[in-house]
C-alpha atoms as a PDB file:
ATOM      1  CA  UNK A   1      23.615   0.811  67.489  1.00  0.00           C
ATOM      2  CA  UNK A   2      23.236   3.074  65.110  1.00  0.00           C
ATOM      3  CA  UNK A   3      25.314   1.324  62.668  1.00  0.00           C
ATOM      4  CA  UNK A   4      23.417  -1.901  62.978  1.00  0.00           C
ATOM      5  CA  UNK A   5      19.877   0.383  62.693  1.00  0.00           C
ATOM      6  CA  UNK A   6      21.341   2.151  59.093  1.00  0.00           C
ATOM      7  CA  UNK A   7      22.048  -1.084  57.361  1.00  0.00           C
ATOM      8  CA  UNK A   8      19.015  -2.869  58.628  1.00  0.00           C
ATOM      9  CA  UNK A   9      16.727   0.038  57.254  1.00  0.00           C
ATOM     10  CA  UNK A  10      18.984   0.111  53.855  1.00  0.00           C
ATOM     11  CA  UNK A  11      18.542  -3.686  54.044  1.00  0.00           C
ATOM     12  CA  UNK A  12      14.905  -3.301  54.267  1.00  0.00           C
ATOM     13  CA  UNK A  13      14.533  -0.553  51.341  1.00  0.00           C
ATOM     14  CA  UNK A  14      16.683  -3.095  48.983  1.00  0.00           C
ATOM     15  CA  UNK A  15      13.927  -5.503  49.534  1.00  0.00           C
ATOM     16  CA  UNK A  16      10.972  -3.109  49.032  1.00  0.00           C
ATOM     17  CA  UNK A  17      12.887  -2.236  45.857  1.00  0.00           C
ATOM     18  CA  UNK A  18      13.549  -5.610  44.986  1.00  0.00           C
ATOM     19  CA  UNK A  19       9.646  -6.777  45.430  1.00  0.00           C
ATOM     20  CA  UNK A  20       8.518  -4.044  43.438  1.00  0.00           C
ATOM     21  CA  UNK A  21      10.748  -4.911  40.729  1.00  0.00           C
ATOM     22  CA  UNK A  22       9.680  -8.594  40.873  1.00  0.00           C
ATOM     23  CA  UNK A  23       5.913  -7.313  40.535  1.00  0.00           C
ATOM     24  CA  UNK A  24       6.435  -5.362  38.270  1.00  0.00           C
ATOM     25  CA  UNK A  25       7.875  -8.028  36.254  1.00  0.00           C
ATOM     26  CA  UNK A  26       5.593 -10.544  36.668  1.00  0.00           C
ATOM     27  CA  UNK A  27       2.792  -8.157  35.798  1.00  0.00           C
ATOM     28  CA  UNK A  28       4.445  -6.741  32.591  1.00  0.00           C
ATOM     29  CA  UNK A  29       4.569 -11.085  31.784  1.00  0.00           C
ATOM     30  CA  UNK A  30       1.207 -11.527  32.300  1.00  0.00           C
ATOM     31  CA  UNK A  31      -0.135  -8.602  30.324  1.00  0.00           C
ATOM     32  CA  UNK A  32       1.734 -10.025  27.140  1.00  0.00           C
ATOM     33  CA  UNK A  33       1.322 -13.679  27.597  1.00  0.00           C
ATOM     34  CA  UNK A  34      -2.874 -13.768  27.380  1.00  0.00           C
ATOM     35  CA  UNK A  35      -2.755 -17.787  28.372  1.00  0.00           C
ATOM     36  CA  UNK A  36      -1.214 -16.416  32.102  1.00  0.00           C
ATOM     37  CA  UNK A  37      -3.890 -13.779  31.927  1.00  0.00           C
ATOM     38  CA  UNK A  38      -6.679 -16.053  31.436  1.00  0.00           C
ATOM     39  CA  UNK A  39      -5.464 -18.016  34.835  1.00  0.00           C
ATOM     40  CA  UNK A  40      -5.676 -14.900  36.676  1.00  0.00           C
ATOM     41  CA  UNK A  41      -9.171 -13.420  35.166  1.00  0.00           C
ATOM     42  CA  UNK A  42     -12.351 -14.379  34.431  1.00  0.00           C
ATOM     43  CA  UNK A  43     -13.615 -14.859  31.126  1.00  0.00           C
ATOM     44  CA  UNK A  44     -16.273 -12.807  30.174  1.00  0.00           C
ATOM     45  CA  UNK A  45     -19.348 -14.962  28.649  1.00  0.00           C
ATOM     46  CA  UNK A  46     -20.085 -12.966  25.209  1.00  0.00           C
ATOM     47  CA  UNK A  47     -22.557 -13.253  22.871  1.00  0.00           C
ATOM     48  CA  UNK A  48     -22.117 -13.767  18.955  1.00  0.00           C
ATOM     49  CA  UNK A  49     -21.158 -10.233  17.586  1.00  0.00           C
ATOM     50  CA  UNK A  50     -20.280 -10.774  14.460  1.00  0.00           C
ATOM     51  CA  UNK A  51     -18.081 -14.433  12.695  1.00  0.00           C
ATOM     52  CA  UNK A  52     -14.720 -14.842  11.409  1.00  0.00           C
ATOM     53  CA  UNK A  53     -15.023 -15.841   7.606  1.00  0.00           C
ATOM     54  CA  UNK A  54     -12.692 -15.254   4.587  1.00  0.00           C
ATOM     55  CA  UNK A  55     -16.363 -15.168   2.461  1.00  0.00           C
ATOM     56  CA  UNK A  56     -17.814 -12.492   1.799  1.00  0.00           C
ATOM     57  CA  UNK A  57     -20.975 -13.261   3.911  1.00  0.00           C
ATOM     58  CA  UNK A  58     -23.281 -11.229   6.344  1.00  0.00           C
ATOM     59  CA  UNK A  59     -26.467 -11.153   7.593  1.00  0.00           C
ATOM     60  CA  UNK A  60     -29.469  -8.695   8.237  1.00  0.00           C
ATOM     61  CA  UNK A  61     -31.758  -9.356  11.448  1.00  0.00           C
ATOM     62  CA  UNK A  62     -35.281  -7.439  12.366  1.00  0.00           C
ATOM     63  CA  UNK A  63     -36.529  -7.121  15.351  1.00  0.00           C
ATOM     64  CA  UNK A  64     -39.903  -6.892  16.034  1.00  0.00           C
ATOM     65  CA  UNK A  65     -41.554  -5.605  19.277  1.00  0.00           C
ATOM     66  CA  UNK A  66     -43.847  -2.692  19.065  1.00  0.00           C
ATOM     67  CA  UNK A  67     -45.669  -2.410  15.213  1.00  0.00           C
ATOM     68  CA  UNK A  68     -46.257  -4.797  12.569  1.00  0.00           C
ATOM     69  CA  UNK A  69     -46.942  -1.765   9.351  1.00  0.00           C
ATOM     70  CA  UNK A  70     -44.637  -3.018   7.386  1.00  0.00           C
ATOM     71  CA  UNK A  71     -43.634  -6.467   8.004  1.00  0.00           C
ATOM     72  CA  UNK A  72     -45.065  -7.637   4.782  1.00  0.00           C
ATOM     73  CA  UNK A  73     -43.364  -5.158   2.883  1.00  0.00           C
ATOM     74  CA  UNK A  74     -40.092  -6.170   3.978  1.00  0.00           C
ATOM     75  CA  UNK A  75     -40.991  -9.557   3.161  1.00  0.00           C
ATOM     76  CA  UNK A  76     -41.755  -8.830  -0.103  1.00  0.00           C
ATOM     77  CA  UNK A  77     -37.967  -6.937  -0.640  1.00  0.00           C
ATOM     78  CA  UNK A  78     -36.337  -9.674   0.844  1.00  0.00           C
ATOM     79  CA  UNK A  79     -38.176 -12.037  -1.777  1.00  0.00           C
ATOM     80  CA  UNK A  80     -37.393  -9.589  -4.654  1.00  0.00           C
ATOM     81  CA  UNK A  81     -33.758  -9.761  -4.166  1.00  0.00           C
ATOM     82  CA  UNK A  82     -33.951 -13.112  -3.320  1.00  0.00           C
ATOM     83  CA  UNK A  83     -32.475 -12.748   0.772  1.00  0.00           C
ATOM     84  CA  UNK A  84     -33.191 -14.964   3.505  1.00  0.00           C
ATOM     85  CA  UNK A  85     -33.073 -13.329   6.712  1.00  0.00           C
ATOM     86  CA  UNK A  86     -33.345 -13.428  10.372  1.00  0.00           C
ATOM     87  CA  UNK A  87     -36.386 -12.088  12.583  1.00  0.00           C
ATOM     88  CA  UNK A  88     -36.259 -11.790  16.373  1.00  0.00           C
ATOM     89  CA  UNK A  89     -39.761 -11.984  17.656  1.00  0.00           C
ATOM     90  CA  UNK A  90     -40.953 -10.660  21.527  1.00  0.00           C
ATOM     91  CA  UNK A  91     -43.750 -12.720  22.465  1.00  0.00           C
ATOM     92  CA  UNK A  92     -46.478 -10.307  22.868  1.00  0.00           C
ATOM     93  CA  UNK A  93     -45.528  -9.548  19.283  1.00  0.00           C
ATOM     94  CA  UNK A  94     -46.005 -13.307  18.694  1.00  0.00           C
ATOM     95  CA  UNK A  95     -49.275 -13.030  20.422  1.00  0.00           C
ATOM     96  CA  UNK A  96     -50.848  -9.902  17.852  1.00  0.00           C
ATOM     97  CA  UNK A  97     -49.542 -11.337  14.768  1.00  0.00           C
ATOM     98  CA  UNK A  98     -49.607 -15.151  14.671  1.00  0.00           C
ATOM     99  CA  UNK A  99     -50.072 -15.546  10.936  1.00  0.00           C
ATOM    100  CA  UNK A 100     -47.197 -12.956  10.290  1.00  0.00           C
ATOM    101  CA  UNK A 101     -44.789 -15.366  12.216  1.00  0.00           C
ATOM    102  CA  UNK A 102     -46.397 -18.555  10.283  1.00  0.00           C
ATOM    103  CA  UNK A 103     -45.570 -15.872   6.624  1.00  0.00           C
ATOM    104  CA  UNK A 104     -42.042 -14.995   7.802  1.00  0.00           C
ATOM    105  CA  UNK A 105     -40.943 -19.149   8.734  1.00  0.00           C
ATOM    106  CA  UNK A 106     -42.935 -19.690   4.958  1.00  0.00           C
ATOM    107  CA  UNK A 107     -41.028 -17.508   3.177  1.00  0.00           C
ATOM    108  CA  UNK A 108     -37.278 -19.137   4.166  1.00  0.00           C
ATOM    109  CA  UNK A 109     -35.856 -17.064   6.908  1.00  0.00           C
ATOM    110  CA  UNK A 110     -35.152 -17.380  11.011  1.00  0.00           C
ATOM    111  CA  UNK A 111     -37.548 -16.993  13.747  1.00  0.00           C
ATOM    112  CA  UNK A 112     -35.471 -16.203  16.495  1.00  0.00           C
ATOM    113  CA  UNK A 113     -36.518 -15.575  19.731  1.00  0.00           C
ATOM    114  CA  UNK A 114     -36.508 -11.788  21.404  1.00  0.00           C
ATOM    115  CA  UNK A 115     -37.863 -13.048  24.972  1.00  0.00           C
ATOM    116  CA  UNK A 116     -41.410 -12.557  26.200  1.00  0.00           C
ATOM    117  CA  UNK A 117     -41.699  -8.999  27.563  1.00  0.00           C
ATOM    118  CA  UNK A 118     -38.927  -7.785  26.308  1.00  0.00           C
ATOM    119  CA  UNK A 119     -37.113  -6.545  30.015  1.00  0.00           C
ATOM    120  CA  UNK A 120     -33.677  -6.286  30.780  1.00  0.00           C
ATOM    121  CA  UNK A 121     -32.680  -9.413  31.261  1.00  0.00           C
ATOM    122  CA  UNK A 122     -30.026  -9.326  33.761  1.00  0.00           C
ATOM    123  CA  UNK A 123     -32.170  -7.608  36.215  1.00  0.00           C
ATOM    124  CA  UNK A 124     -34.327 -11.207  36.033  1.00  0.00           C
ATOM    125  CA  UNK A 125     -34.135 -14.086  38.419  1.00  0.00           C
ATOM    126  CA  UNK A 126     -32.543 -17.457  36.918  1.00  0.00           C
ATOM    127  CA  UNK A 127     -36.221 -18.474  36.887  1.00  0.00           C
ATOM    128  CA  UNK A 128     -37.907 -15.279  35.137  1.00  0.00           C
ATOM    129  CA  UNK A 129     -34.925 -15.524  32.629  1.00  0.00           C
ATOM    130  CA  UNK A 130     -35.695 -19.339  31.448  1.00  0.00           C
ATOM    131  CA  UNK A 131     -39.635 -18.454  31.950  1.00  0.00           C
ATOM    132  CA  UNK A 132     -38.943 -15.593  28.971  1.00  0.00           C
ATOM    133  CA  UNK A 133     -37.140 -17.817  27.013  1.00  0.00           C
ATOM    134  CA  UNK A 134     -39.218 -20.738  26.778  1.00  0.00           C
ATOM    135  CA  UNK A 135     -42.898 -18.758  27.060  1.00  0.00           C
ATOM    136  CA  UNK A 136     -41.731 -16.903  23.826  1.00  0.00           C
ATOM    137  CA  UNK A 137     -40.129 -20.296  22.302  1.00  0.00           C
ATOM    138  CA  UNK A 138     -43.201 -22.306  22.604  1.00  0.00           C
ATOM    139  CA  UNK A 139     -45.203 -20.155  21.194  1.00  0.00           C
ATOM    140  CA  UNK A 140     -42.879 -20.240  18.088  1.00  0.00           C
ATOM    141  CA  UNK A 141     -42.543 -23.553  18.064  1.00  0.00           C
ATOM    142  CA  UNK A 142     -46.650 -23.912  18.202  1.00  0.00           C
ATOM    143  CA  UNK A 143     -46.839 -21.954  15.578  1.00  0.00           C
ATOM    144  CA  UNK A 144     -43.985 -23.032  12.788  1.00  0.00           C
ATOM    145  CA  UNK A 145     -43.455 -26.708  14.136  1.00  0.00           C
ATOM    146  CA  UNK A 146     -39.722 -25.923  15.014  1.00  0.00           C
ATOM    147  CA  UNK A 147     -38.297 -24.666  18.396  1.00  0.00           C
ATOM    148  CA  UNK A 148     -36.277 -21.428  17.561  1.00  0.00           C
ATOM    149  CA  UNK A 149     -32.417 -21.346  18.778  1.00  0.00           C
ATOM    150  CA  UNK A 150     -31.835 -18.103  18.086  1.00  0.00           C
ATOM    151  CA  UNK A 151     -32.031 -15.530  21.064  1.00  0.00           C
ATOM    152  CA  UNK A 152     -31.521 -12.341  21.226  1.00  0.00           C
ATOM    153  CA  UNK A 153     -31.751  -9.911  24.455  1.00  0.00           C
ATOM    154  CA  UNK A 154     -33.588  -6.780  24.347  1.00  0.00           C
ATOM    155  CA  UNK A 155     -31.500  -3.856  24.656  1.00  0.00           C
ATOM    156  CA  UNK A 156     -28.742  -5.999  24.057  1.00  0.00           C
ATOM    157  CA  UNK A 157     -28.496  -6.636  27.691  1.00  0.00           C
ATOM    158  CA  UNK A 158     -26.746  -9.932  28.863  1.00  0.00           C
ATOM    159  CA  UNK A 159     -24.081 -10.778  31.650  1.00  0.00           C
ATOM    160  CA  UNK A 160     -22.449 -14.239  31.983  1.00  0.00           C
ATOM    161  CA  UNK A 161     -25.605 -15.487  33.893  1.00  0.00           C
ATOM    162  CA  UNK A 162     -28.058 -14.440  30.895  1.00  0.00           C
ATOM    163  CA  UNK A 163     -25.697 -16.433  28.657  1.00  0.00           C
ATOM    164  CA  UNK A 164     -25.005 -19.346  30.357  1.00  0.00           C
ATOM    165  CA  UNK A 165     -28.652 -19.901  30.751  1.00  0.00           C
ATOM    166  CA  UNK A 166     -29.492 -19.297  27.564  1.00  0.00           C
ATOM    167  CA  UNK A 167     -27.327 -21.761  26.672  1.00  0.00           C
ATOM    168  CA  UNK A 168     -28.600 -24.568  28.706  1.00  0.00           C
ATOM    169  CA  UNK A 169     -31.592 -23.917  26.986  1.00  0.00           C
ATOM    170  CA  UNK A 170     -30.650 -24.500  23.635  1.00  0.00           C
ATOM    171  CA  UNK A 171     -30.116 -21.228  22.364  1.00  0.00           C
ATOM    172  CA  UNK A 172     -26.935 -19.206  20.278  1.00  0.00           C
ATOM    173  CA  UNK A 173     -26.983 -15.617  21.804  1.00  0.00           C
ATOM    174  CA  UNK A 174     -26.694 -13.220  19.400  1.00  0.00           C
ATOM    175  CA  UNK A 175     -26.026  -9.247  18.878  1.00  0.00           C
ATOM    176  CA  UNK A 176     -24.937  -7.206  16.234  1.00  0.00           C
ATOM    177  CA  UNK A 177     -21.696  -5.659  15.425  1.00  0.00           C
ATOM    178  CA  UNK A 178     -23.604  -2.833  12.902  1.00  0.00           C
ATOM    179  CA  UNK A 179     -26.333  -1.548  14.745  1.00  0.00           C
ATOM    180  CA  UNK A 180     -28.267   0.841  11.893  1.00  0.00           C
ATOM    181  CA  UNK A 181     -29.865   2.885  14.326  1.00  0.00           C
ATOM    182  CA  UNK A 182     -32.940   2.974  12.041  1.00  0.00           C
ATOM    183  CA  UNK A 183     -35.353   3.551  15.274  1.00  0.00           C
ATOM    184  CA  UNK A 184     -33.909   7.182  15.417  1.00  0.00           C
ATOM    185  CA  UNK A 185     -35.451   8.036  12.122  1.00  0.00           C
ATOM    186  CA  UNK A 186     -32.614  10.684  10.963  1.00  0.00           C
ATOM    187  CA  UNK A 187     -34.404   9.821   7.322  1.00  0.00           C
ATOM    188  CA  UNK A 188     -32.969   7.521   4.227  1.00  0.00           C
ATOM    189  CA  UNK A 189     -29.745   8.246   3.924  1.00  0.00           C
ATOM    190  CA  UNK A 190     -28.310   7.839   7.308  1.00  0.00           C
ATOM    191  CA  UNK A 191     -29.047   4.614   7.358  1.00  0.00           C
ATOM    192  CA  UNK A 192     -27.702   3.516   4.403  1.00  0.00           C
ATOM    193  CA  UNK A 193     -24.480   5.223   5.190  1.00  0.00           C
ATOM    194  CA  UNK A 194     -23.892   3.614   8.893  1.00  0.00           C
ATOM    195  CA  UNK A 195     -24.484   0.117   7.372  1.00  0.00           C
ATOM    196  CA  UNK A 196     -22.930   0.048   3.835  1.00  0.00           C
ATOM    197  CA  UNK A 197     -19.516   1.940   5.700  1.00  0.00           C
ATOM    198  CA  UNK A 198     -19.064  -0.398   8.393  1.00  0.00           C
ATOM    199  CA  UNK A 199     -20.267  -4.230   7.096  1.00  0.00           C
ATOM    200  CA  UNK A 200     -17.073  -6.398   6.870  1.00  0.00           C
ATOM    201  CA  UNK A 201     -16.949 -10.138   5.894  1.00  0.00           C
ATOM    202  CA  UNK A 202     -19.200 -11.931   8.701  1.00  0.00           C
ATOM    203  CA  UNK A 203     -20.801  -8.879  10.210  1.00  0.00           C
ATOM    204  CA  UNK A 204     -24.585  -8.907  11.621  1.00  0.00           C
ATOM    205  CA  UNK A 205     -26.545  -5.810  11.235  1.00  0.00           C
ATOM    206  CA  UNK A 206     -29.632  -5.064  13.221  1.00  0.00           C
ATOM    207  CA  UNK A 207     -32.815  -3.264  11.854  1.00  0.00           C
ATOM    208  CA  UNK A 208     -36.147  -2.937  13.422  1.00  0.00           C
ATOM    209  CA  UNK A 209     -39.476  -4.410  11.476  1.00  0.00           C
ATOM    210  CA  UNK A 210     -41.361  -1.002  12.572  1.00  0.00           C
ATOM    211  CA  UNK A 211     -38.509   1.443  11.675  1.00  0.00           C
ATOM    212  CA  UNK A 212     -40.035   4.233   9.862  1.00  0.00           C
ATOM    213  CA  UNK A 213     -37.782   4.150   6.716  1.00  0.00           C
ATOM    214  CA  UNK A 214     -37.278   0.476   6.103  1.00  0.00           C
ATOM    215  CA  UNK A 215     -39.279  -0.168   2.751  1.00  0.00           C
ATOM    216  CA  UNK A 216     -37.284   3.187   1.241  1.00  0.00           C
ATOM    217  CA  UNK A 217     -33.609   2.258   2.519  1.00  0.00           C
ATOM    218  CA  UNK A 218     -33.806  -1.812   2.710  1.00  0.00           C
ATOM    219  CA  UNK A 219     -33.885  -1.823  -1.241  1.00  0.00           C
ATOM    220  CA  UNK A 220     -30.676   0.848  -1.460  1.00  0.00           C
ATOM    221  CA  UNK A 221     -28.602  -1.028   1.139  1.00  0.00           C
ATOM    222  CA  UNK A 222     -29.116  -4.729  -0.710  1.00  0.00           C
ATOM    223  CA  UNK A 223     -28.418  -3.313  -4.023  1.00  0.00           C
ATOM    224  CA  UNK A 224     -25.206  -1.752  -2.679  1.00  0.00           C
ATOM    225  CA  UNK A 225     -23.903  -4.890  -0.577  1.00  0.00           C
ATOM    226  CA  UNK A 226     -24.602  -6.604  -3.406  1.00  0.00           C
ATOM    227  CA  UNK A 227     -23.186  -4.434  -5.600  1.00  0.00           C
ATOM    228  CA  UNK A 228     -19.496  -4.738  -3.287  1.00  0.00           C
ATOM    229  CA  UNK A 229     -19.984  -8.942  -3.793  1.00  0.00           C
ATOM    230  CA  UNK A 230     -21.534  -9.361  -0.649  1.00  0.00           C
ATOM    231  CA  UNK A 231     -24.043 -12.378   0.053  1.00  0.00           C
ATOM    232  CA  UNK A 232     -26.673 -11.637   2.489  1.00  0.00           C
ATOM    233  CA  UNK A 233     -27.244 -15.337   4.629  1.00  0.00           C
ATOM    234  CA  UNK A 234     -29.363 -16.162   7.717  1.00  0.00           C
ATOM    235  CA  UNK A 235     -27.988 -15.933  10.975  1.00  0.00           C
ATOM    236  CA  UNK A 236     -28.524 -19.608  11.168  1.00  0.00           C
ATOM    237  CA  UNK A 237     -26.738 -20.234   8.026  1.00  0.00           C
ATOM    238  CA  UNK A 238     -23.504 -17.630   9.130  1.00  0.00           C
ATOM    239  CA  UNK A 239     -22.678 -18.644  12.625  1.00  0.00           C
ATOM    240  CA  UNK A 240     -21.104 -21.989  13.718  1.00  0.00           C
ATOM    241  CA  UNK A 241     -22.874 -24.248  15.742  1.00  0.00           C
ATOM    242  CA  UNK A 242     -19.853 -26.359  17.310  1.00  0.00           C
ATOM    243  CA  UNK A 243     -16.214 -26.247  17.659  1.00  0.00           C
ATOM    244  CA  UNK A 244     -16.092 -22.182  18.103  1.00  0.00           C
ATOM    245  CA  UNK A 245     -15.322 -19.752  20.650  1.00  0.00           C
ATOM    246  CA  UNK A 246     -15.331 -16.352  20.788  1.00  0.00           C
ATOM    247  CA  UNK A 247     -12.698 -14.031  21.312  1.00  0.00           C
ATOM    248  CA  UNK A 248     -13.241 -10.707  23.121  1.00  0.00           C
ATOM    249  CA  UNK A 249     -14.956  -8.402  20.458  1.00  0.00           C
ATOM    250  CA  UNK A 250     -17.903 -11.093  20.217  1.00  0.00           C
ATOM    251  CA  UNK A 251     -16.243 -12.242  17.039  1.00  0.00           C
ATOM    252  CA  UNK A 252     -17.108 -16.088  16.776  1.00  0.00           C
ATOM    253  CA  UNK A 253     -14.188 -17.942  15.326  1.00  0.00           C
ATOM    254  CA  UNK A 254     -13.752 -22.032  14.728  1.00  0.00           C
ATOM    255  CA  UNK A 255     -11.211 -23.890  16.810  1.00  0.00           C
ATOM    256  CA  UNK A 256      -8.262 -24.685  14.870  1.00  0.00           C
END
């Protein structure tokens, strides 16, 4: 009896051992084989980051929300060194400064769209999220005679359901892979640092229209991109509208 008991328990600890080999296998498989992965997970809906290029091509957005002091100024640098750019626009921003959205679409660069109250967007209903999109968007669209397909979520808060809507609706999602934290207003030289050390080929870096110090660092950063061969497109003009994905740093890449 107890002869039968010891090799059925030794029996049963050769299997345990055996199964937790076989997991641990399997596991070790998966982790380095990210097509298996992909069965077993879900994929993570991402907004455009930044793009894969080989040119040496970025862009500069502005948000605008809160102040409109020196819109026109920035305007006016962008025309000096001869950049088009991209704006993101909230609506009630929209609704303040009308003719300042008609001058930034005149002068050559986006009008994106920054939703309508600028709330976190994944704390929205489906129905709140499309009603922020599309209040904001016809507005625009009233205003410049072209609907805008560039969104971008305040506070850079999204979750699969925010993009996939978003989507639907016609837009490209979009963050920023150099943020140049120009709202903190640590002065000049900051900024010009965090953004000239850390733009690579495709990146997107995101300034605010009201930031304190944008007419004294906006000049300094062009000249110095420029400087290091770097041309300074729309967002419109750097991303790619079909036949992309994007891979899990928010980098956009073409299918190959």
């Amino acid at each position: 009896m107890n002869r039968t008991y010891r090799k059925d328990n030794i029996l049963f600890r050769l299997l345990i051992i055996l199964f937790v080999l076989a997991i641990s296998i399997s596991y070790t498989s998966i982790k380095t084989n990210t097509n298996i992965l992909e069965v077993f997970s879900h994929r993570k809906e991402l907004p455009i980051y930044s793009v894969e290029t080989e040119e040496k091509k970025i862009a500069i957005s502005f948000d605008a929300a809160w102040g409109d002091d020196y819109t026109l100024g920035i305007l006016d640098i962008l025309d000096r060194y001869n950049i088009k750019s991209s704006f993101f626009l909230v609506g009630f921003w929209v609704d303040k400064h009308p003719e300042h959205v008609k001058e930034i679409y005149k002068r050559g660069h986006d009008v994106g769209n920054h939703s309508t109250n600028h709330p976190y967007m994944t704390k929205l209903s489906d129905e709140e999220i499309v009603k922020e999109l599309n209040i904001t968007g016809e507005k625009i669209e009233k205003l410049i005679n072209e609907k805008p397909i560039l969104f971008r979520p305040p506070f850079g808060d999204y979750d699969d359901r925010v993009i996939n809507l978003c989507r639907e609706n016609g837009y490209y999602v979009i963050q920023w892979d150099v943020d140049s934290l120009d709202w903190k207003e640590l002065g000049v030289q900051p900024v010009v640092d965090r953004v000239t050390r850390n733009v690579k080929n495709g990146s997107i870096v995101l300034f605010h229209n009201n930031a304190k110090y944008v007419l004294d660092f906006l000049p300094i950063i062009i000249e110095k991109l420029q400087a290091e061969g770097f041309e300074i497109v729309p967002i419109s003009e750097l991303i790619y509208k079909d036949n992309f994905y994007i891979d899990n740093t928010g980098r956009q890449k073409l299918n190959e």
